[in-house]
C-alpha atoms as a PDB file:
ATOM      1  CA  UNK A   1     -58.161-161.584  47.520  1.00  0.00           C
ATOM      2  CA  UNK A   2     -57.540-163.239  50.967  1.00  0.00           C
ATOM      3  CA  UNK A   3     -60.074-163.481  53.740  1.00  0.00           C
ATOM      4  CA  UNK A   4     -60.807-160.288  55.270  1.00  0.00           C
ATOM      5  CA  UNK A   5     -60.826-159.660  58.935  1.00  0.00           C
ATOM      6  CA  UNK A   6     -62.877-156.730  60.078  1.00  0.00           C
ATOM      7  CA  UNK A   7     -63.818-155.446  63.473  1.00  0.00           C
ATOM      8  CA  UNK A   8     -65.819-152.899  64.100  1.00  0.00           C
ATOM      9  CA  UNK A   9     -65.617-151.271  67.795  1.00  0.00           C
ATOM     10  CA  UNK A  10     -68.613-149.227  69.386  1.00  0.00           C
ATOM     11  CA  UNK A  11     -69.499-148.566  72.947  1.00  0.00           C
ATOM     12  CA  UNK A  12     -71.723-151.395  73.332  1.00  0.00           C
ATOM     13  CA  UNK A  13     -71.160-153.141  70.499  1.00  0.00           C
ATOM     14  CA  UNK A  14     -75.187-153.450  69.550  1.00  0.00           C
ATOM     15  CA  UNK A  15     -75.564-150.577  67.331  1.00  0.00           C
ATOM     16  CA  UNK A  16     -73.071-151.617  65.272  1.00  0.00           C
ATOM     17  CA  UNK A  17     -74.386-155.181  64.707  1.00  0.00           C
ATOM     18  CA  UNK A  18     -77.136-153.824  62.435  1.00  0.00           C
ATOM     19  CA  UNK A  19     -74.075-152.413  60.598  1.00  0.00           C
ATOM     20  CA  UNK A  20     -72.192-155.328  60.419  1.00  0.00           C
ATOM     21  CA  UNK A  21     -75.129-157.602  58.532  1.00  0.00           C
ATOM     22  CA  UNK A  22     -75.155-154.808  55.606  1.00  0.00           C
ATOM     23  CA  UNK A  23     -71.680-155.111  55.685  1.00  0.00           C
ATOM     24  CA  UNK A  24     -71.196-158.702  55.187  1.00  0.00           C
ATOM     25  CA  UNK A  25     -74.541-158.748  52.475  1.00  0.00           C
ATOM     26  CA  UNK A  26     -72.246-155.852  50.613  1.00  0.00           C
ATOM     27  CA  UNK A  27     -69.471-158.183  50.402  1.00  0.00           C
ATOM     28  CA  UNK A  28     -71.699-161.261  49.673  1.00  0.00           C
ATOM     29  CA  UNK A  29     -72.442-159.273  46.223  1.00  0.00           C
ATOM     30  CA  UNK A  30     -69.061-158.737  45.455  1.00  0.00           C
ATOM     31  CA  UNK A  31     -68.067-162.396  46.041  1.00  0.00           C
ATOM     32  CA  UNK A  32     -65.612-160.814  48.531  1.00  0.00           C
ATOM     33  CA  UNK A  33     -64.518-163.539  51.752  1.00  0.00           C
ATOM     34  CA  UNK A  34     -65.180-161.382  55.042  1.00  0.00           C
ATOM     35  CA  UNK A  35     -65.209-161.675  58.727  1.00  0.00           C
ATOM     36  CA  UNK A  36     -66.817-158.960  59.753  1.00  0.00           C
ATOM     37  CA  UNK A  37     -67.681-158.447  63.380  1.00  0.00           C
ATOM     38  CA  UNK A  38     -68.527-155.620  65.987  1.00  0.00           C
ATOM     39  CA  UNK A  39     -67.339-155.775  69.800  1.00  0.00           C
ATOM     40  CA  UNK A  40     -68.015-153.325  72.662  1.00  0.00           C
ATOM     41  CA  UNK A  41     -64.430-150.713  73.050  1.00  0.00           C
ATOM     42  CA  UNK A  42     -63.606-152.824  76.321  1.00  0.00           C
ATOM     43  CA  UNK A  43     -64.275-155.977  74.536  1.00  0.00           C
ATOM     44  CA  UNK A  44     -61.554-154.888  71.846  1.00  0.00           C
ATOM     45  CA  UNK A  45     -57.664-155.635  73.278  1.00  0.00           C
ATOM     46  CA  UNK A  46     -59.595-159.729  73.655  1.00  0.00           C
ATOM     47  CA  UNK A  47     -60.155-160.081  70.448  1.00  0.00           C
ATOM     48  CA  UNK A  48     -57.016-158.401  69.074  1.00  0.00           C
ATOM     49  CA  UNK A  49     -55.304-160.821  70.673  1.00  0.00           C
ATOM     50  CA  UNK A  50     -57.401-163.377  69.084  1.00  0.00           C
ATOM     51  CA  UNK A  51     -58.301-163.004  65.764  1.00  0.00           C
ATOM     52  CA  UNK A  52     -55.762-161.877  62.717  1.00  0.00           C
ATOM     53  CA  UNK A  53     -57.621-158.458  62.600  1.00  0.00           C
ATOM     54  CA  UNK A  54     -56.740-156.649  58.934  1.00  0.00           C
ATOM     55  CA  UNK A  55     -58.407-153.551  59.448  1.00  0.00           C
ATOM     56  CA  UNK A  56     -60.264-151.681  62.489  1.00  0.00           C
ATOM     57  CA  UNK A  57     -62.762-149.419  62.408  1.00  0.00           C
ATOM     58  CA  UNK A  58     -64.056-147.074  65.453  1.00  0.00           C
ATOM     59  CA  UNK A  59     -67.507-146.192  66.109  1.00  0.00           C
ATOM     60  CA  UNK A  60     -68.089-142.312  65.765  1.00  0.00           C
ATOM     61  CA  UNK A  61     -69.240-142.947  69.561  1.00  0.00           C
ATOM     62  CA  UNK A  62     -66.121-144.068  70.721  1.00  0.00           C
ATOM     63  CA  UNK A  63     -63.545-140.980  68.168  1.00  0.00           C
ATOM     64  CA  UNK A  64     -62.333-139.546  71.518  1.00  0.00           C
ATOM     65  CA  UNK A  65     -60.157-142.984  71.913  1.00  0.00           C
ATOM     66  CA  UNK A  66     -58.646-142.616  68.154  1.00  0.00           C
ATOM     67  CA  UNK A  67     -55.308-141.931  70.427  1.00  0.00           C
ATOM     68  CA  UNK A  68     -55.709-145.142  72.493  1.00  0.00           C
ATOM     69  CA  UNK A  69     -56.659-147.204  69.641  1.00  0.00           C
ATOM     70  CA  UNK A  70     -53.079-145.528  67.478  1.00  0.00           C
ATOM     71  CA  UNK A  71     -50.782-146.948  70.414  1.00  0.00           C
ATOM     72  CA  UNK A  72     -52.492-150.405  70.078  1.00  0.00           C
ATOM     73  CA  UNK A  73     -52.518-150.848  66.554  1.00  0.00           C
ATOM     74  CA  UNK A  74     -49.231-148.795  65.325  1.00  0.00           C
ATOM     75  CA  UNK A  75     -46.687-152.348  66.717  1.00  0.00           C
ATOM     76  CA  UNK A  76     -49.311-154.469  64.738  1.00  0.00           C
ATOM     77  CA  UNK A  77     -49.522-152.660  62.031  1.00  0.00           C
ATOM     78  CA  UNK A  78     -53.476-152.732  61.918  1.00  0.00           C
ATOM     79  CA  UNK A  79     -54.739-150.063  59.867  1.00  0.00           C
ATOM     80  CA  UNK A  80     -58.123-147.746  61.476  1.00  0.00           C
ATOM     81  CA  UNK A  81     -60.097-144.881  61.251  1.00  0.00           C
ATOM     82  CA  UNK A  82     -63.259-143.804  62.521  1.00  0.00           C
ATOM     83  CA  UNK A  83     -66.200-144.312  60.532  1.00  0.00           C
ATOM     84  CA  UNK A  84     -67.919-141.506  58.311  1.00  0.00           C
ATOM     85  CA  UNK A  85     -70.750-140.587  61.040  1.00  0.00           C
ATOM     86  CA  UNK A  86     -73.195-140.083  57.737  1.00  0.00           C
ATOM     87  CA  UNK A  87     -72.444-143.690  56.993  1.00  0.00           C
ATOM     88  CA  UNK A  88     -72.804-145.081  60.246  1.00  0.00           C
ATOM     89  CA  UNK A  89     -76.160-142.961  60.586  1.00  0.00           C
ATOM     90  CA  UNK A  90     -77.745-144.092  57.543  1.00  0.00           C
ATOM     91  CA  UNK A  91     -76.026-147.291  58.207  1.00  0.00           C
ATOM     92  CA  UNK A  92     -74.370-147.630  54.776  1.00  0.00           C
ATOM     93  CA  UNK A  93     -73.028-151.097  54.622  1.00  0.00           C
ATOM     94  CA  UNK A  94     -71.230-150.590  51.514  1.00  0.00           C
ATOM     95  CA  UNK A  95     -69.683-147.120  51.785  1.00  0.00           C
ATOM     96  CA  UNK A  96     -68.341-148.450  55.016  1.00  0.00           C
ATOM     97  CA  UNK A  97     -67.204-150.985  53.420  1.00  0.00           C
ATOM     98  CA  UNK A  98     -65.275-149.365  50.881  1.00  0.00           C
ATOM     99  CA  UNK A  99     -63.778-147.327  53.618  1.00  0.00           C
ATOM    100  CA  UNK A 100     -62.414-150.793  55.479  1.00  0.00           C
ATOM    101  CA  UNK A 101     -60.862-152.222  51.838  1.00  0.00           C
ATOM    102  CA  UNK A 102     -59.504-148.655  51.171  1.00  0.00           C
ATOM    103  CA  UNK A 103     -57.635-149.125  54.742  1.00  0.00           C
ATOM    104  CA  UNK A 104     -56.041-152.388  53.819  1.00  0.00           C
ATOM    105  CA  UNK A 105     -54.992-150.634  50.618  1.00  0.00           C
ATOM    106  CA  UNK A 106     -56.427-153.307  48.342  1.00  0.00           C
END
């Protein structure tokens, strides 16, 4: 499996980074090659210029711009969702995860 690119988007961008480090420890024990980073929403159109993002996943803070994020991503052919809000709350590294690889379809 290639290197993974996977950005996580939040308001801020801090809550998330707690989210991020169970993340990338989730796929450290799968032997799984990640990038896995989290950016503030206005910090977001930067970095997907920047980085080969493979998957995109939206804060359950920042839902209402699902829409915004769909006209961004659709041309690229990114893949998204939101995150499970009982995952981000209990900060479940490897359900979320699962939910990111699921995206890619791998």
């Amino acid at each position: 499996m290639a290197k993974k690119t996977i950005m996580l988007v939040c308001s801020a961008g801090m809550s998330t980074s707690l989210l991020v480090t169970k993340m990338q420890k989730a796929a450290e024990d799968r032997g799984m090659e990640a990038d896995i980073f989290a950016v503030s929403a206005s910090d977001a159109d930067n970095n997907l210029e920047a980085k080969d993002v493979s998957v995109l996943l939206l804060g359950p803070q920042v839902r209402f711009m699902k829409s915004q994020f769909e006209q961004k991503l659709a041309p690229k052919g990114i893949p998204f969702d939101v995150i499970n809000m009982s995952d981000y709350g209990m900060m479940n590294g490897e359900k979320v995860l699962d939910q990111a690889i699921a995206l890619i379809g791998e």
